[in-house]
Protein backbone atom coordinates (compact mmCIF):
# COMPACT_ATOMS: atom_id res chain seq x y z
CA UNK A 1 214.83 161.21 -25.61
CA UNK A 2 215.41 160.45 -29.20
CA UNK A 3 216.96 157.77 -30.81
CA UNK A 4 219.34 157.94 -33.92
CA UNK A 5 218.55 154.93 -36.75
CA UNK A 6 222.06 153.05 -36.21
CA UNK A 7 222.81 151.74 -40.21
CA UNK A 8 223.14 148.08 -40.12
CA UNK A 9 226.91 147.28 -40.20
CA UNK A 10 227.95 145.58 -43.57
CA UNK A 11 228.40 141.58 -43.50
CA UNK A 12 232.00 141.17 -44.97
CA UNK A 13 231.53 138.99 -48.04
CA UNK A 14 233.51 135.85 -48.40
CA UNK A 15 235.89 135.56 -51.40
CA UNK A 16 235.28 132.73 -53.79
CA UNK A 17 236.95 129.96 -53.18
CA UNK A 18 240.11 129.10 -55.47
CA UNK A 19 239.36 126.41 -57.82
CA UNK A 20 241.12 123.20 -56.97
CA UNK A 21 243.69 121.58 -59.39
CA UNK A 22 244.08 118.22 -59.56
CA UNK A 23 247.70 117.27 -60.10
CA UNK A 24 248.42 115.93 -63.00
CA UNK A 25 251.15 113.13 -62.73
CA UNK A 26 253.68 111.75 -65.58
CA UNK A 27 251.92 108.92 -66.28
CA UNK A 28 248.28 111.29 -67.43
CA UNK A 29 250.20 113.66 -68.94
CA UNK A 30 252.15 110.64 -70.98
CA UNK A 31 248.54 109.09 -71.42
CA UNK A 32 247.02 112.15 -72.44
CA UNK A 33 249.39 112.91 -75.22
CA UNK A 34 249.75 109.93 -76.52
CA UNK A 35 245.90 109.48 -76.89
CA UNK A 36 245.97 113.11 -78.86
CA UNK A 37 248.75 112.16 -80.84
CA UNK A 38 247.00 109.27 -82.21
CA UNK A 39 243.95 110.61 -82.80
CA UNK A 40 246.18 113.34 -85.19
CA UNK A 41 247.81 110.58 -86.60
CA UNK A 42 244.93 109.27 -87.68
CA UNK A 43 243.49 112.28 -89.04
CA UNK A 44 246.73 113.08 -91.15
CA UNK A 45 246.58 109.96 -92.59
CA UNK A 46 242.81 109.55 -93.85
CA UNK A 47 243.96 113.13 -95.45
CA UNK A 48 247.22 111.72 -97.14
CA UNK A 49 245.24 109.09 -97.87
CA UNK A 50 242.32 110.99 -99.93
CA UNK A 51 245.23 113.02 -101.04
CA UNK A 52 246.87 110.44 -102.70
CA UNK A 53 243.78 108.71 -104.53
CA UNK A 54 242.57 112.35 -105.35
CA UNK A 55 245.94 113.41 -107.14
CA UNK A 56 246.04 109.73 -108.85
CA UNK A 57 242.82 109.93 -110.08
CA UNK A 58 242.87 112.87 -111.77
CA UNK A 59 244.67 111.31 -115.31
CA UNK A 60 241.19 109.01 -115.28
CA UNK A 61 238.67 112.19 -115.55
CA UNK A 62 240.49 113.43 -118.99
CA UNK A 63 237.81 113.88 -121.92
CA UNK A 64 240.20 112.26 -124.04
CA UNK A 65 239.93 108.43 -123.04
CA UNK A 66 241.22 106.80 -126.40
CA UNK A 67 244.50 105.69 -124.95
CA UNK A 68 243.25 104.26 -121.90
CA UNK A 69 242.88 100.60 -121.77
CA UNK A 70 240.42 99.95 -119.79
CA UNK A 71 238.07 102.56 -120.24
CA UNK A 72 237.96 101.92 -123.89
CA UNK A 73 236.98 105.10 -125.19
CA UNK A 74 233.87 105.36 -122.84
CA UNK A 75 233.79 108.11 -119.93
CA UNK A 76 234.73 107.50 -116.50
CA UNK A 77 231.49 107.40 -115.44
CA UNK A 78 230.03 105.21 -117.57
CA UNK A 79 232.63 102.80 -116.53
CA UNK A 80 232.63 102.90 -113.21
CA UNK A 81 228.55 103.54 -112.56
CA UNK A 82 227.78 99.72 -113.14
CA UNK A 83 230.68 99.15 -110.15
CA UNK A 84 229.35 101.72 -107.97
CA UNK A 85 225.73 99.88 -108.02
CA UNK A 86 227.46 96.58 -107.86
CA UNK A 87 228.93 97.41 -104.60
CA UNK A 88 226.21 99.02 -103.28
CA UNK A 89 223.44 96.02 -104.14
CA UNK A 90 226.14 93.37 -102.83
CA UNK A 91 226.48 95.08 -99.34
CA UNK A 92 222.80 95.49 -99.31
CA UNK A 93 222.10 91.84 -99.82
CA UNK A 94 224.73 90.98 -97.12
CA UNK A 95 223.08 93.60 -94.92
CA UNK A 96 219.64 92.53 -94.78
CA UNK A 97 220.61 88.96 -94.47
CA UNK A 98 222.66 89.40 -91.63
CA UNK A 99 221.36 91.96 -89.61
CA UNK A 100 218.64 89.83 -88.16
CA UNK A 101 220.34 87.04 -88.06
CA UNK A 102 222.96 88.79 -86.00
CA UNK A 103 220.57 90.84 -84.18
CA UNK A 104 218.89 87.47 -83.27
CA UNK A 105 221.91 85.30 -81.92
CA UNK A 106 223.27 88.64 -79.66
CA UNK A 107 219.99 88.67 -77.83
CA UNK A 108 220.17 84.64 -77.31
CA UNK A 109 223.38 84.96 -75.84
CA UNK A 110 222.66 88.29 -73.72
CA UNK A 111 218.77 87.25 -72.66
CA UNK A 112 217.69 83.56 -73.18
CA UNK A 113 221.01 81.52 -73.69
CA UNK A 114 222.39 79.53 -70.18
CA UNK A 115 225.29 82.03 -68.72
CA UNK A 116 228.21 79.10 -69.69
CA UNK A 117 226.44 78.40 -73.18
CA UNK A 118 226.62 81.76 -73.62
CA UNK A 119 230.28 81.96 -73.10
CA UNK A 120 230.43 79.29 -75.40
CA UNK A 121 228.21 80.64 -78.41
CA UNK A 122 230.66 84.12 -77.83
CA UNK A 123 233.31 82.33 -78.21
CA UNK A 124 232.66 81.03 -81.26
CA UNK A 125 231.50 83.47 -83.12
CA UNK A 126 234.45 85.75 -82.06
CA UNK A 127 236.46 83.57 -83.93
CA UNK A 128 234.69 83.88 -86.73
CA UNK A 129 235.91 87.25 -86.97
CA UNK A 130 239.16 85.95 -87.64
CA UNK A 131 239.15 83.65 -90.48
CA UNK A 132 240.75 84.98 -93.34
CA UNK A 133 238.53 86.04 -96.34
CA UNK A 134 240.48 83.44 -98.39
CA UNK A 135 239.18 80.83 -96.41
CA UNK A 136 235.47 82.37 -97.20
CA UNK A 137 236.17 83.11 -100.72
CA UNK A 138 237.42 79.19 -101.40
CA UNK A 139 234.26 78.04 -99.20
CA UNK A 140 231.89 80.33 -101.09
CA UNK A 141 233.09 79.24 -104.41
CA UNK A 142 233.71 75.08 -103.82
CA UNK A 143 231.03 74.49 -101.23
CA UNK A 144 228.25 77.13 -100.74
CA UNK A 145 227.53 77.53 -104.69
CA UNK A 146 227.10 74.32 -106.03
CA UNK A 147 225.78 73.52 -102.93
CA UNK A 148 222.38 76.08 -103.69
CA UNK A 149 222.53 75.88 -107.60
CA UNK A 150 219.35 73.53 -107.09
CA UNK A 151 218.10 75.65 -104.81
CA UNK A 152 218.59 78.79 -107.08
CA UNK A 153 216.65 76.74 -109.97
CA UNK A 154 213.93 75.67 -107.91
CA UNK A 155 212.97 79.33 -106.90
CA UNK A 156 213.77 80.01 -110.56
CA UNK A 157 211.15 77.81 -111.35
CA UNK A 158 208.54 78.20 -108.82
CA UNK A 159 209.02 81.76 -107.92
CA UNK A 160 210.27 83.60 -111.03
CA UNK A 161 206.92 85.51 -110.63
CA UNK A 162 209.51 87.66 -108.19
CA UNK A 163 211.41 89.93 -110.15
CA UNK A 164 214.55 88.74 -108.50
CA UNK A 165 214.48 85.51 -109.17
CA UNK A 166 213.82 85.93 -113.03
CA UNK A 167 216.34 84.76 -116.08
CA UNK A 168 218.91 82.17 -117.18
CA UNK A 169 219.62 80.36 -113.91
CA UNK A 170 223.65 80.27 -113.43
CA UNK A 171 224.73 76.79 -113.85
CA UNK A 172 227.78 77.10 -111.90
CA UNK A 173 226.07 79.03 -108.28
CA UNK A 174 228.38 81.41 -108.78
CA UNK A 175 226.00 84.70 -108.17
CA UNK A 176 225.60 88.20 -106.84
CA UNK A 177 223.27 86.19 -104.12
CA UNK A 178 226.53 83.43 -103.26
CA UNK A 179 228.24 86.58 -102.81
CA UNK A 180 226.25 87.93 -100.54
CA UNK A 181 225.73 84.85 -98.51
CA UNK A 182 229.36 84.51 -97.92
CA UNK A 183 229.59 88.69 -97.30
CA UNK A 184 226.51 88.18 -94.38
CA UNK A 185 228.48 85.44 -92.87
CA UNK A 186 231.48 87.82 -92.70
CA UNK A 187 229.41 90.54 -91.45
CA UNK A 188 227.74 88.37 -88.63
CA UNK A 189 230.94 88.26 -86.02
CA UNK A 190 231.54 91.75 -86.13
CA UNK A 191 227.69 92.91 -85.95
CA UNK A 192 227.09 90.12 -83.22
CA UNK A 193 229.57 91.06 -80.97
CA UNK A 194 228.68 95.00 -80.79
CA UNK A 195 225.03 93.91 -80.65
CA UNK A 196 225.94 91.61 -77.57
CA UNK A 197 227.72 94.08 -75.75
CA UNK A 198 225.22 97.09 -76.34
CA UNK A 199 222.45 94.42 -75.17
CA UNK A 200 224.38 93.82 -71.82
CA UNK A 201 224.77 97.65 -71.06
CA UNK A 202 220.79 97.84 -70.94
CA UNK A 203 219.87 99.37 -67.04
CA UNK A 204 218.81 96.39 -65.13
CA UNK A 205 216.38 98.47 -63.40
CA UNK A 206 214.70 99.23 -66.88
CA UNK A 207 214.67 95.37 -67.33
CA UNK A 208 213.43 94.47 -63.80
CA UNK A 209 210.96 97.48 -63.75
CA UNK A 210 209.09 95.71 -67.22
CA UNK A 211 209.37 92.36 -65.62
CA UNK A 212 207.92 93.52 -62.64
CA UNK A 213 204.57 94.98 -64.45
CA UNK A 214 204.06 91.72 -66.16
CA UNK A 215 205.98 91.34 -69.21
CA UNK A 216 207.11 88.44 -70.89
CA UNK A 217 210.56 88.33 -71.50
CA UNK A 218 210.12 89.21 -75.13
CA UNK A 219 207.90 92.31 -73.83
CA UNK A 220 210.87 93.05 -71.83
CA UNK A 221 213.64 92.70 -74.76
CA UNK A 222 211.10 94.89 -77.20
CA UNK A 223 210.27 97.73 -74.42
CA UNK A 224 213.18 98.07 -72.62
CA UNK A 225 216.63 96.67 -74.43
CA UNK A 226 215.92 97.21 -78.21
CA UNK A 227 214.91 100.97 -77.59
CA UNK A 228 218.35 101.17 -75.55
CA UNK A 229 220.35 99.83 -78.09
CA UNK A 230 219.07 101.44 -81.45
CA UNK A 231 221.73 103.87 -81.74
CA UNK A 232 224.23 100.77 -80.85
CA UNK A 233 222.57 98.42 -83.57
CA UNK A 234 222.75 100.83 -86.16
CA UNK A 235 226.46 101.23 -85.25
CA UNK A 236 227.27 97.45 -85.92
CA UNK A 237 224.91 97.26 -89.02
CA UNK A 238 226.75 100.37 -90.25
CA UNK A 239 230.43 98.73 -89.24
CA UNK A 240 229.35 95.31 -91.07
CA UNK A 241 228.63 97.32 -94.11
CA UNK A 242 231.87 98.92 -94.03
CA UNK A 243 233.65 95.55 -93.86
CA UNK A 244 231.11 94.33 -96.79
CA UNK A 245 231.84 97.04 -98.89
CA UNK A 246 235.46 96.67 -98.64
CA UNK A 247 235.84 92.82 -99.58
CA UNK A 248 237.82 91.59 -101.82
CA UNK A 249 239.39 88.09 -101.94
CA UNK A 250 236.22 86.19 -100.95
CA UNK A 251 233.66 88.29 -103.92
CA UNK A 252 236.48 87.93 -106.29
CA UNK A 253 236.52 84.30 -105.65
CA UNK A 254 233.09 83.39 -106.26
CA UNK A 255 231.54 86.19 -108.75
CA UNK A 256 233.18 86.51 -112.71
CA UNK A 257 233.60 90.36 -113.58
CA UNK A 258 231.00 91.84 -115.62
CA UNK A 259 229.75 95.58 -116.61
CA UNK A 260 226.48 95.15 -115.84
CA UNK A 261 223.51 96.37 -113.96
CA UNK A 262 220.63 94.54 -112.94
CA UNK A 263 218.77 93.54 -110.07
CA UNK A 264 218.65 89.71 -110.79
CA UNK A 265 220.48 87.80 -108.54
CA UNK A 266 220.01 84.22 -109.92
CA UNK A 267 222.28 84.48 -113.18
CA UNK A 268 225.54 83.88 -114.59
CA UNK A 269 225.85 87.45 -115.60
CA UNK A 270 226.05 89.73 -112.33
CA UNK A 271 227.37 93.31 -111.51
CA UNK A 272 230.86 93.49 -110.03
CA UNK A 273 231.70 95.55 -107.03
CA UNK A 274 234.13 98.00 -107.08
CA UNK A 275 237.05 95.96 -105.06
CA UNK A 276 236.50 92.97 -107.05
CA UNK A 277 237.20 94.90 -110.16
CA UNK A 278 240.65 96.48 -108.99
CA UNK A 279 241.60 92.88 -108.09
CA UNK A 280 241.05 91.66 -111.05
CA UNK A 281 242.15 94.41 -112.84
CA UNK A 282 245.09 96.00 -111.71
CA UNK A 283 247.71 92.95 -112.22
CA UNK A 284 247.11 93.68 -116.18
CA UNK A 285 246.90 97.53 -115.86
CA UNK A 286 249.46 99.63 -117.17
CA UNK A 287 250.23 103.92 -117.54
CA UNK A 288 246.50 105.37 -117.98
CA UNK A 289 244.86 101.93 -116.91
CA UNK A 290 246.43 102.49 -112.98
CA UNK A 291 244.83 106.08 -112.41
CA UNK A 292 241.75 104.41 -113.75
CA UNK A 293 241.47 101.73 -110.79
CA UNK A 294 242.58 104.16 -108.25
CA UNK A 295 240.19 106.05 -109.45
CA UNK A 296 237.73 103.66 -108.62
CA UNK A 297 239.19 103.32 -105.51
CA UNK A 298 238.28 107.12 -104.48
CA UNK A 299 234.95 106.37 -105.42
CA UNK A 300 234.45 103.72 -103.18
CA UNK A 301 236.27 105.69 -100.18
CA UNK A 302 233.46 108.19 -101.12
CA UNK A 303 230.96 106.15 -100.95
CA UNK A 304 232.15 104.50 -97.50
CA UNK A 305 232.71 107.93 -95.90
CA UNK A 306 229.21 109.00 -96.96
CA UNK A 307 227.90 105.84 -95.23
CA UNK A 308 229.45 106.35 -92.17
CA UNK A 309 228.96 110.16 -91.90
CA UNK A 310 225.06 108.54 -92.43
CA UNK A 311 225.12 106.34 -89.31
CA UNK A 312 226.49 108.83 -87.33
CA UNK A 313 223.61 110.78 -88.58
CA UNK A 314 221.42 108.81 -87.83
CA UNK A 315 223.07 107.68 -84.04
CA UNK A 316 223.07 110.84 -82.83
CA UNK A 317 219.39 111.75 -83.95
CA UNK A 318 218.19 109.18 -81.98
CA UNK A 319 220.32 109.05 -79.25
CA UNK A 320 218.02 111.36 -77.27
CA UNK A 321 214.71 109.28 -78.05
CA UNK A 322 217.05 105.91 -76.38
CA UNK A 323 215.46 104.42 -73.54
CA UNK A 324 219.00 105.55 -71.92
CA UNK A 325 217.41 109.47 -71.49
């Protein structure tokens, strides 16, 4: 007898399954439009914004400068250069004095500080934040200053071998380092707080896994949280140096304007930032004199907008060396 190969009967094959929609209710369809409409508002505004200073501005690049008040006859650029580096060495000075300092209180209260002293210390320094940069400006220019004028001459004296700390000591405190003394203390709050709240977001299993193979608690904070937070640090620093380069009432207070650029920061005669300037300026400024100012003014929203498009540069390049991945 022979057999015939029977063909193997076809499995039917199973349609995909329909994807599943979630239903979308009033309230996160009201949610989600409102959160894109503000996010356009925002855009359309930073572009009427830039619009604005951009079409101002242009009367201040002319060639012909002879009828412009405050430009004297001298180019745009040389006028505002000595402005731009003010701003820029102010903020730095602020920067690097109170980054670690801020850095250093946002790990006491996160790591080391008692949980209700830490409440305590947060507290306080969130209302920092909200004292109004009158209050700093009068404090930086009746207390802080003649409070380190002897100060200034001593390191004048015993340390003028630093190039900072070289000339005509300013009789008065009122300096490019009182300004950035009273900038840092501004900066602090707002640097402190992200730094305290990136700290607590560190994996507690990264923290206990450290303690666990011996660390100190310092070995722990170096290996395991400050890796985590780098991108987060650089964030507040970056945020703090937006506020810094913005200020206005408390530097105006405290430093006289001058055209000048140098790195001294001891002396009567320091560089003005660019906010400072227009404060001073713009009460007295008149046809020509206005476009001038707001021409300044586009110069330093360049100049901020280059500094944040920097620390988001630098965030995202090392967000995947974080001790998060």
């Amino acid at each position: 007898m022979s057999t015939t190969a029977q063909a193997p009967t076809p499995t039917p094959t199973k349609a995909p399954p329909a994807p599943i929609k979630a239903k979308q209710r009033l309230g996160d369809r009201v949610f989600s439009g409102t959160a894109l409409g503000a996010g356009i508002v925002i855009l359309v505004v930073l572009a009427l914004v830039a619009a604005f200073l951009f079409i101002q501005s242009l009367p201040a690049f002319e060639l012909d400068t002879s009828d412009n008040h405050i430009l004297k006859g001298e180019s745009f650029w040389s006028y505002v250069w000595p402005l731009i580096f003010g701003t820029l060495w102010a903020s730095f000075i602020a920067l690097l004095i109170a980054a670690p300092i801020a850095i250093g209180i946002a790990l006491f209260i996160s790591h080391y500080a008692h949980r209700r002293l830490a409440a305590v210390l947060g507290y306080i320094i969130d209302l920092l934040a909200a004292v109004p940069s009158v209050v700093f400006g009068l404090w930086g220019g009746l207390v802080l200053a003649p409070l380190l004028q002897p100060i200034y001459a001593w390191l004048n004296e015993n340390a003028s071998w630093v190039p900072f700390f070289g000339g005509q000591v300013s009789s008065t405190g009122k300096t490019i380092l009182t300004a950035a003394l009273v900038l840092a203390v501004m900066c602090i709050p707002i640097m402190t707080a992200i730094c305290r709240e990136v700290f607590l977001q560190t994996p507690k299993l990264h923290e206990e896994a450290a303690l666990a193979l011996g660390s100190t608690r310092w070995e722990m904070v170096r290996m395991a949280v400050l890796p985590f937070a780098r991108g987060g640090m650089v964030s507040a620093a970056m945020l703090a140096l937006g506020r810094a380069l913005g200020e206005t009432m408390a530097v105006t207070m405290v430093l006289s304007p001058s055209a000048v650029v140098t790195f001294l920061v001891l002396t009567a005669t320091n560089p003005t930032p660019i906010p400072a300037n227009i404060a001073l300026a713009f009460p007295e400024a008149h046809d020509t004199g206005v476009n001038t100012l707001i021409a300044t003014g586009l110069i330093l929203f360049v100049v901020t907008f280059a500094v944040n498009a920097l620390a988001r540069w630098i965030v995202a390049r090392r967000a995947e060396f974080s001790g998060a991945n």
